[in-house]
Protein backbone atom coordinates (compact mmCIF):
# COMPACT_ATOMS: atom_id res chain seq x y z
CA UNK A 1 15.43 7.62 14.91
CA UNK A 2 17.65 4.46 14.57
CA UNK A 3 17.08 1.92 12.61
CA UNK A 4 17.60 -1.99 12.88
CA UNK A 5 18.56 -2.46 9.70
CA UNK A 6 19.41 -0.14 6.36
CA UNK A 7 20.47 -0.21 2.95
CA UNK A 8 19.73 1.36 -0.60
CA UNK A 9 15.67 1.01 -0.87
CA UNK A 10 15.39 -0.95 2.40
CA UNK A 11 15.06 0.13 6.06
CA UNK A 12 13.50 -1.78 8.89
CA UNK A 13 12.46 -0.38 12.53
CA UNK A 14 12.75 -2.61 15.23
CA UNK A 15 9.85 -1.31 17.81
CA UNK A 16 6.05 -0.48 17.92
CA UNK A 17 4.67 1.30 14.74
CA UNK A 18 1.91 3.60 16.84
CA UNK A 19 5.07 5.28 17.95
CA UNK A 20 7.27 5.07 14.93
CA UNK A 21 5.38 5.94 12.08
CA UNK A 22 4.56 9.68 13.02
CA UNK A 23 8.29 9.86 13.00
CA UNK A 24 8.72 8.97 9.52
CA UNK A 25 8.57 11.30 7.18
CA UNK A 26 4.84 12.88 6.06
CA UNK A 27 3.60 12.35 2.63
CA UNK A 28 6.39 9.69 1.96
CA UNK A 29 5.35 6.40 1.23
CA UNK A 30 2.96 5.32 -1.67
CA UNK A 31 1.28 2.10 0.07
CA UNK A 32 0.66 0.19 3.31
CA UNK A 33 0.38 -3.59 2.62
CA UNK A 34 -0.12 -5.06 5.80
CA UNK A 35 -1.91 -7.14 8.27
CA UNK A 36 -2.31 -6.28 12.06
CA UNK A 37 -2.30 -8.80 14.74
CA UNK A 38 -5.86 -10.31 14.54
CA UNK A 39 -6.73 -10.21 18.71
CA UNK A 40 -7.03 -14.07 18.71
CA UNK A 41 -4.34 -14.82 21.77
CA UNK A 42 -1.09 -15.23 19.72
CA UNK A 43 1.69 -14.84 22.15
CA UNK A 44 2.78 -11.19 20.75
CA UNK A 45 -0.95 -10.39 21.97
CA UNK A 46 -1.10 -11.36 25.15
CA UNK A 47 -2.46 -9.23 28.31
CA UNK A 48 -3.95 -7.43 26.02
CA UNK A 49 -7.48 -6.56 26.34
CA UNK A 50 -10.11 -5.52 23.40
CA UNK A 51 -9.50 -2.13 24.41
CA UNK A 52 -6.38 -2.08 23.83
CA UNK A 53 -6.91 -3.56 20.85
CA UNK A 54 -8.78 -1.09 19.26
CA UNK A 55 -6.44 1.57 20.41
CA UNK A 56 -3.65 -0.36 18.61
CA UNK A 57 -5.65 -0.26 15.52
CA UNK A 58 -6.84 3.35 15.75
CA UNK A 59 -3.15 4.87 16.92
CA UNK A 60 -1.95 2.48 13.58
CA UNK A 61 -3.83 3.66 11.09
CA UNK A 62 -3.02 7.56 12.64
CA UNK A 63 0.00 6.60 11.54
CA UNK A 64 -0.48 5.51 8.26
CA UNK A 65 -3.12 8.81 7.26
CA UNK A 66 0.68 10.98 8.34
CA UNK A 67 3.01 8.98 6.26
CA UNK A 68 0.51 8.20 2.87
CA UNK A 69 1.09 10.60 0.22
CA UNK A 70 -2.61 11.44 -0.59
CA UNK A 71 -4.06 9.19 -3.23
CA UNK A 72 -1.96 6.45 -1.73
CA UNK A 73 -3.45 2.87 -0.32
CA UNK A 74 -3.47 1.31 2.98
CA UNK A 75 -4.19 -2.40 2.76
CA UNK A 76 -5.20 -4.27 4.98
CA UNK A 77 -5.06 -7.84 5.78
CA UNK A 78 -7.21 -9.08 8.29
CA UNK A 79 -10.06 -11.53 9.58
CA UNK A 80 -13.11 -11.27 11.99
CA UNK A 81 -12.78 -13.28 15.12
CA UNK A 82 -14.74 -16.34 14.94
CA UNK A 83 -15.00 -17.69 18.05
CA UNK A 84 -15.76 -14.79 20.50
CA UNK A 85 -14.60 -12.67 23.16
CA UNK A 86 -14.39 -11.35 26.34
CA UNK A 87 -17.15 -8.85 25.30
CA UNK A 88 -19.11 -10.72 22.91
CA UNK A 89 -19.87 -14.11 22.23
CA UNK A 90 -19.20 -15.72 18.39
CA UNK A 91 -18.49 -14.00 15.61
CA UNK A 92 -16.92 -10.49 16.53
CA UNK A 93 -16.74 -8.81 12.61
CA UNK A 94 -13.49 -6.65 12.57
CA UNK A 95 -14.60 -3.82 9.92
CA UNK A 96 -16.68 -1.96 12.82
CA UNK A 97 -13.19 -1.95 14.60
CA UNK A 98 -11.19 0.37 12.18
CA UNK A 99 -13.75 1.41 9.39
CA UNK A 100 -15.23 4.77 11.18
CA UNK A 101 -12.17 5.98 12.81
CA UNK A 102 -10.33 5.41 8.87
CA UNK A 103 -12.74 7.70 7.53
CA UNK A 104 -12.13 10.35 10.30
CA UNK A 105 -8.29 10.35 9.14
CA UNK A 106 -8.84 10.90 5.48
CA UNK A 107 -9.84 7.60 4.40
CA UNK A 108 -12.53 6.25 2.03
CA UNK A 109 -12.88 2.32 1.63
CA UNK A 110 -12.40 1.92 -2.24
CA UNK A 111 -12.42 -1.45 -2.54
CA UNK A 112 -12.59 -4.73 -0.49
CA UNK A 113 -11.27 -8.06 -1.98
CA UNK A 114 -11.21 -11.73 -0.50
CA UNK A 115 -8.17 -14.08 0.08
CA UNK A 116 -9.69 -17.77 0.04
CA UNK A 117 -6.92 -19.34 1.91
CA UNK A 118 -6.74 -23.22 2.46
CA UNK A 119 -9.60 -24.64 5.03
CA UNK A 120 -8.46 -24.67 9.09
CA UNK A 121 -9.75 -27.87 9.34
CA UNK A 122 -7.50 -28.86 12.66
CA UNK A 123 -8.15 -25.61 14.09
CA UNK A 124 -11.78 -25.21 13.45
CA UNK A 125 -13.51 -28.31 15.48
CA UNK A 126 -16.75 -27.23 15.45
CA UNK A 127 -17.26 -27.73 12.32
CA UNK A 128 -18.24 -31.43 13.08
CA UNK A 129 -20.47 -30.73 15.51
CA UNK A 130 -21.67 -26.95 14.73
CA UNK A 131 -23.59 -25.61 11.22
CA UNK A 132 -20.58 -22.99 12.07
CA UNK A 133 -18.34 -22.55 8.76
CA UNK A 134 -14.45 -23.78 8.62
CA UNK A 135 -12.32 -20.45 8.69
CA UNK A 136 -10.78 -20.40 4.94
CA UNK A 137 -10.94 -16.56 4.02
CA UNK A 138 -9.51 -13.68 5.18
CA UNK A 139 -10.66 -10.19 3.82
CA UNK A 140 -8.27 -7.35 2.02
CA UNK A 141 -9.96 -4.22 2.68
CA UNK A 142 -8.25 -1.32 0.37
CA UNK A 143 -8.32 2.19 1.71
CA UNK A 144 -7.37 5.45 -0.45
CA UNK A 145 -5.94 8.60 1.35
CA UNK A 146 -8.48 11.63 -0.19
CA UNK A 147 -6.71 14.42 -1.59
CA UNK A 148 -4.07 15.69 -4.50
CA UNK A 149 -0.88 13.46 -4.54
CA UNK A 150 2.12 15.78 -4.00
CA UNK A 151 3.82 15.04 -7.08
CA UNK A 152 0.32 16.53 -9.16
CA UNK A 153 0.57 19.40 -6.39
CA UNK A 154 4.61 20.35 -7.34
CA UNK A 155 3.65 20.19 -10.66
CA UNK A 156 0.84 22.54 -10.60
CA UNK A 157 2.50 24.93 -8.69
CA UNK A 158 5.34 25.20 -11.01
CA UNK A 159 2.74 25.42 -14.14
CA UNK A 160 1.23 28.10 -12.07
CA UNK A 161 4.57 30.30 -11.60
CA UNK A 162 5.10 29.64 -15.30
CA UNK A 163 1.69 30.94 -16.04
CA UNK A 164 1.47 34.07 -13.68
CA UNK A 165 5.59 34.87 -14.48
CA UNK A 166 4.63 35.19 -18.35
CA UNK A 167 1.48 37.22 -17.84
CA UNK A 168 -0.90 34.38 -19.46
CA UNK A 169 -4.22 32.86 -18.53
CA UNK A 170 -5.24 29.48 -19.17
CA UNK A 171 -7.23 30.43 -22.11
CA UNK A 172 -4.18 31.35 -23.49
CA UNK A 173 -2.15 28.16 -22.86
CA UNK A 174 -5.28 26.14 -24.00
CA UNK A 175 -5.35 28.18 -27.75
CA UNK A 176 -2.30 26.32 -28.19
CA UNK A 177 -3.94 23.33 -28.26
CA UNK A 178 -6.85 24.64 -30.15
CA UNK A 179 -9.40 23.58 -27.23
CA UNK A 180 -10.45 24.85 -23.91
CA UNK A 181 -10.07 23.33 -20.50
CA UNK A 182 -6.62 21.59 -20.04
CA UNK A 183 -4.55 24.48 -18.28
CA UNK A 184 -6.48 24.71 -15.74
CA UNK A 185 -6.20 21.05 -14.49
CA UNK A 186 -2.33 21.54 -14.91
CA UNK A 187 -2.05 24.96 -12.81
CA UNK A 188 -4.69 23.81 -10.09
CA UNK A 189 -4.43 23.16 -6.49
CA UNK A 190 -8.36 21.39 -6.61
CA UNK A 191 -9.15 17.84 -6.73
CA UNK A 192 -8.63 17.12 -10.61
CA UNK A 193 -5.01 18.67 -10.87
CA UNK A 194 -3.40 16.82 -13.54
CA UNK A 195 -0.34 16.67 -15.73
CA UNK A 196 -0.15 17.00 -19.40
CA UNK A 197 0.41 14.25 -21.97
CA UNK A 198 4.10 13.84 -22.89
CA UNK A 199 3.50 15.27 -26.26
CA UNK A 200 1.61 18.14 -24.58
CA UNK A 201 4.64 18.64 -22.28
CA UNK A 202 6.99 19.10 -25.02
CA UNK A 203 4.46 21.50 -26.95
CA UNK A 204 3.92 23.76 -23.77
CA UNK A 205 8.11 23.77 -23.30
CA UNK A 206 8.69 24.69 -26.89
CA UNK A 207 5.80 27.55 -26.53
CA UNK A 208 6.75 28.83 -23.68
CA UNK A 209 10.72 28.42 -23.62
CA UNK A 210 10.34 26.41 -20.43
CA UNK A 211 13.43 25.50 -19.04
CA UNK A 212 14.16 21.62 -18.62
CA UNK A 213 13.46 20.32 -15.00
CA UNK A 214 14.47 17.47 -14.38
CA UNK A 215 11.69 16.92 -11.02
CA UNK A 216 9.37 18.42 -13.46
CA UNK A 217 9.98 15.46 -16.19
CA UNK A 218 9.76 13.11 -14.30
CA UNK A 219 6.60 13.96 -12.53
CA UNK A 220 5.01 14.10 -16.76
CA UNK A 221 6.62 10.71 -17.04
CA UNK A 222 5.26 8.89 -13.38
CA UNK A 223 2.13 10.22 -13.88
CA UNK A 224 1.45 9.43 -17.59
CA UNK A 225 1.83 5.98 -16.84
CA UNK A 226 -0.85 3.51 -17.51
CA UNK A 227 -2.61 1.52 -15.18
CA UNK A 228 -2.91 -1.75 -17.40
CA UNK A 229 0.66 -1.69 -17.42
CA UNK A 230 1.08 -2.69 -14.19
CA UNK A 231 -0.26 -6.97 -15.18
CA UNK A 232 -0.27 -8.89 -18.05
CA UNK A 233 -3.80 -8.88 -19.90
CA UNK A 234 -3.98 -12.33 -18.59
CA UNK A 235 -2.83 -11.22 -15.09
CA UNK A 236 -5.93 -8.84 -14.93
CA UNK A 237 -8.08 -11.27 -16.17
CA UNK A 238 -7.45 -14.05 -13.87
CA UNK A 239 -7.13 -11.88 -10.59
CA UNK A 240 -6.16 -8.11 -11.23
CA UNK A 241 -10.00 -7.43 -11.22
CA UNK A 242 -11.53 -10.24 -9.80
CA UNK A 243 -12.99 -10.06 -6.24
CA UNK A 244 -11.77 -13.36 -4.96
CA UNK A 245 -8.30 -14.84 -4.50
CA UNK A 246 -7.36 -18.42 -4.24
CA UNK A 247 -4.27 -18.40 -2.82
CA UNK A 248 -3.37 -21.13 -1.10
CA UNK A 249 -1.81 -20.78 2.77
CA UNK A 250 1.61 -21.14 3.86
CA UNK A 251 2.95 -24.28 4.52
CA UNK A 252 4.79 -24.20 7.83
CA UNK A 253 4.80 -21.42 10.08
CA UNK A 254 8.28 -22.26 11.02
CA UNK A 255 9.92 -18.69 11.87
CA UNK A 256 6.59 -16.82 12.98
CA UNK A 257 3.05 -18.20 14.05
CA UNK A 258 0.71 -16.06 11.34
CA UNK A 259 2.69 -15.86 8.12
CA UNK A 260 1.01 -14.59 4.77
CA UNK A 261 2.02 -16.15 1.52
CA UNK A 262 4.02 -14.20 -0.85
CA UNK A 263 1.43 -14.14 -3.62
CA UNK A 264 -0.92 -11.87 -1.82
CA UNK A 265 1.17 -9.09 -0.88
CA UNK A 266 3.03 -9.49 -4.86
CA UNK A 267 0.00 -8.99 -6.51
CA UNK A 268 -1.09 -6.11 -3.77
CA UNK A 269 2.19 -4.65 -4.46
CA UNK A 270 2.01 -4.69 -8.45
CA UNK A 271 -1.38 -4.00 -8.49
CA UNK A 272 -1.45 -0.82 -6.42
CA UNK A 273 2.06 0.64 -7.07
CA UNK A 274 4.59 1.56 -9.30
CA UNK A 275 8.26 0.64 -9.52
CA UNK A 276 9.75 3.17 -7.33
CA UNK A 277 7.02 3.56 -5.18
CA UNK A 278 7.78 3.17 -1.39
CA UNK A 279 5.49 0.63 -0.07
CA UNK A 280 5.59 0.34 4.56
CA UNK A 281 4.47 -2.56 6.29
CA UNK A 282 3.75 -1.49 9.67
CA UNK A 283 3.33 -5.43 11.10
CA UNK A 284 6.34 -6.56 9.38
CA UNK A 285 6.48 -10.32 11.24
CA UNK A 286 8.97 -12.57 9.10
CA UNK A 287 9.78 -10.22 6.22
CA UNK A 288 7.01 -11.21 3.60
CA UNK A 289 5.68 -8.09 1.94
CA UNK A 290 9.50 -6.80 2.32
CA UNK A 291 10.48 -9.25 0.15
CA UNK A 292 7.60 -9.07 -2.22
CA UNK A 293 8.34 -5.24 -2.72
CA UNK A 294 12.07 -6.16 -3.15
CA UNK A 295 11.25 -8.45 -5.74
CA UNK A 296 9.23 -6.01 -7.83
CA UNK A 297 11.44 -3.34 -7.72
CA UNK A 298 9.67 -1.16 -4.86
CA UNK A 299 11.68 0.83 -1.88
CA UNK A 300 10.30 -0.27 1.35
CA UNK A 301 10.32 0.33 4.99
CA UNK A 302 9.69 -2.06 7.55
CA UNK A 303 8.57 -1.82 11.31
CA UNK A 304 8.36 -5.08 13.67
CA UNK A 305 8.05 -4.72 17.74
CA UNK A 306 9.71 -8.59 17.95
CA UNK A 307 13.41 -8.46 17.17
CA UNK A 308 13.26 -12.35 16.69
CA UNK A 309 11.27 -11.17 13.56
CA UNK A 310 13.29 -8.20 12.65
CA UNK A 311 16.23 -11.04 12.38
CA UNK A 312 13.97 -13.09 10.72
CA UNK A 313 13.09 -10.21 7.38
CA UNK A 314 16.65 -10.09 7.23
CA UNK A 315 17.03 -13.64 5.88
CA UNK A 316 14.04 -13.34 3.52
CA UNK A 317 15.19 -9.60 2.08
CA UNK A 318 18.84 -11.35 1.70
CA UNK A 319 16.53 -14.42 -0.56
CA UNK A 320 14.79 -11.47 -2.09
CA UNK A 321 17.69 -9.70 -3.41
CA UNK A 322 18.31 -12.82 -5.60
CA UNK A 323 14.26 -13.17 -6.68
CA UNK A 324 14.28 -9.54 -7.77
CA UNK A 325 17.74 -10.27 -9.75
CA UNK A 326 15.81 -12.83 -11.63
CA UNK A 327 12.96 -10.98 -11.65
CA UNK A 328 14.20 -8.44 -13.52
CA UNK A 329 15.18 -10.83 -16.26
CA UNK A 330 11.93 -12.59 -16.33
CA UNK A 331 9.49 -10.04 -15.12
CA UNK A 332 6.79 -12.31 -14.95
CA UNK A 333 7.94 -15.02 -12.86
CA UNK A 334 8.91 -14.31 -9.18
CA UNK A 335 5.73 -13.74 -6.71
CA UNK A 336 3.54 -12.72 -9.91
């Protein structure tokens, strides 16, 4: 599969994701940050029916239940349609749309946040004339793929083949410790597989002469990371665990008609992933969450089905390559 556009940690697809993502590769990516086209008549949308939007939505997030490592996120940005359809007068609520058929691929709904965006006071008319509400939120609904991440799964297959090659049960690699209970979350393929502490890692190597791996170490070290670490205690206070983000809305839509602002997919991003992590946006538009996950040190991979737009991200990842520069000098700063 050829791409549009590729270099070290970056790769964008020029074409329609229901078709490309069960080409990438399975298991791969650590996070979808997204947000599919809402059905409201942009031009991109046009002759399509509701229909067809569902099946958009459905054969999307198909897509993203192959390429998710399990444990990973799909995130999605997206709105109900306010002012009715072909098949249903007023508000049309979008979570019916894609909820049932997530859960079907692997999916459970772990969280659900709220982007309070700045009032659409031009767009929204009625409100002089209606009790309807201005549209000025957007929702953020956070899906988790079920299952053992396959970094937890090499490691407790090779804890396993350490194990069975040395002629030891688990009771035996737990007296080490003096307690009972550990080894068998380290050499399991079940649902609480689990690595040991760093200082547990070098115990078990020096007791059993295990040979340095360098997969293997790394795997301890990703794993072993802690969640706080991701904000500042201040970051976490202010929005990290709060249900309701005021971010304000893009200014111009100059270079594509629904843009995001870089704020929500940053703090998506950070909050969700680790540095390394390969984050996809499936409905890559003008580049935004591309340059968010350049900026905070994240490989990514776009798709886009508008080349206009696939020329666009280029000119934001090029901007991005200098944020994440100063970024990394000033980790707080830049989209946090």
């Amino acid at each position: 599969m050829k791409s549009f556009y590729s270099r070290e940690n970056v790769t964008v697809y020029n074409g329609d994701c229901v078709a490309i993502l069960p080409q990438l590769p399975a298991a791969s990516a650590q996070a979808i940050v997204t947000s599919p086209p809402y059905n409201v008549g942009k031009a991109y949308e046009q002759g399509n029916s509701t229909a067809d939007y569902i099946a958009m939505l459905h054969g999307f997030i198909a897509g993203c239940a192959h390429v998710l490592d399990c444990g990973g996120w799909m995130i999605i940005n997206t709105a109900d349609v306010v002012c009715g359809t072909a098949e249903r007068d007023n508000v049309n609520p979008v979570l019916p749309l894609i909820d049932e058929f997530a859960i079907s691929k692997g999916f459970t709904l772990y969280d659900r946040r709220i982007w309070q965006k700045d009032p659409a006071w031009m767009r929204d008319q009625w409100h002089s004339s209606t009790p309807k509400s201005v549209d000025e939120f957007e929702y953020l609904y956070i899906y988790k793929k079920l299952g053992t991440p396959s970094y937890l799964l090499k490691f407790t297959n090779f804890m396993r083949q350490i194990r069975d090659e040395q002629k030891l049960s688990n009771a035996q690699i737990d007296s080490i410790f003096g307690f009972n209970g550990m080894a068998g979350h380290w050499t399991t393929i079940a649902s609480q597989a689990a690595t040991p502490t760093p200082e547990q890692w070098e115990t078990l190597k020096d007791k059993l002469g295990i040979v340095s791996n360098p997969e293997i170490e790394n795997i301890v070290r990703y794993s072993n990371q802690k969640l706080r670490s991701r904000l500042s205690e201040k970051e976490w206070t202010e929005w990290g665990s709060r249900g309701v983000w005021q971010i304000r809305s893009v200014r111009a839509n100059n270079d594509h008609p629904a843009k995001f602002p870089l704020e929500l997919p940053s703090r998506l991003i950070r909050l969700f992933t680790w540095e390394g992590d390969t984050v996809i946006d499936p409905f890559m538009g003008s580049g935004t969450t591309a340059k968010a996950a350049e900026i905070h040190g994240r490989k990514f991979i776009g798709i886009e089905k508008e080349q206009k737009y696939c020329k666009v991200s280029l000119k934001n990842l090029q901007q991005a390559s200098l944020l994440a520069f100063q970024h990394s000098v000033n980790p707080t700063g830049a989209g946090a």
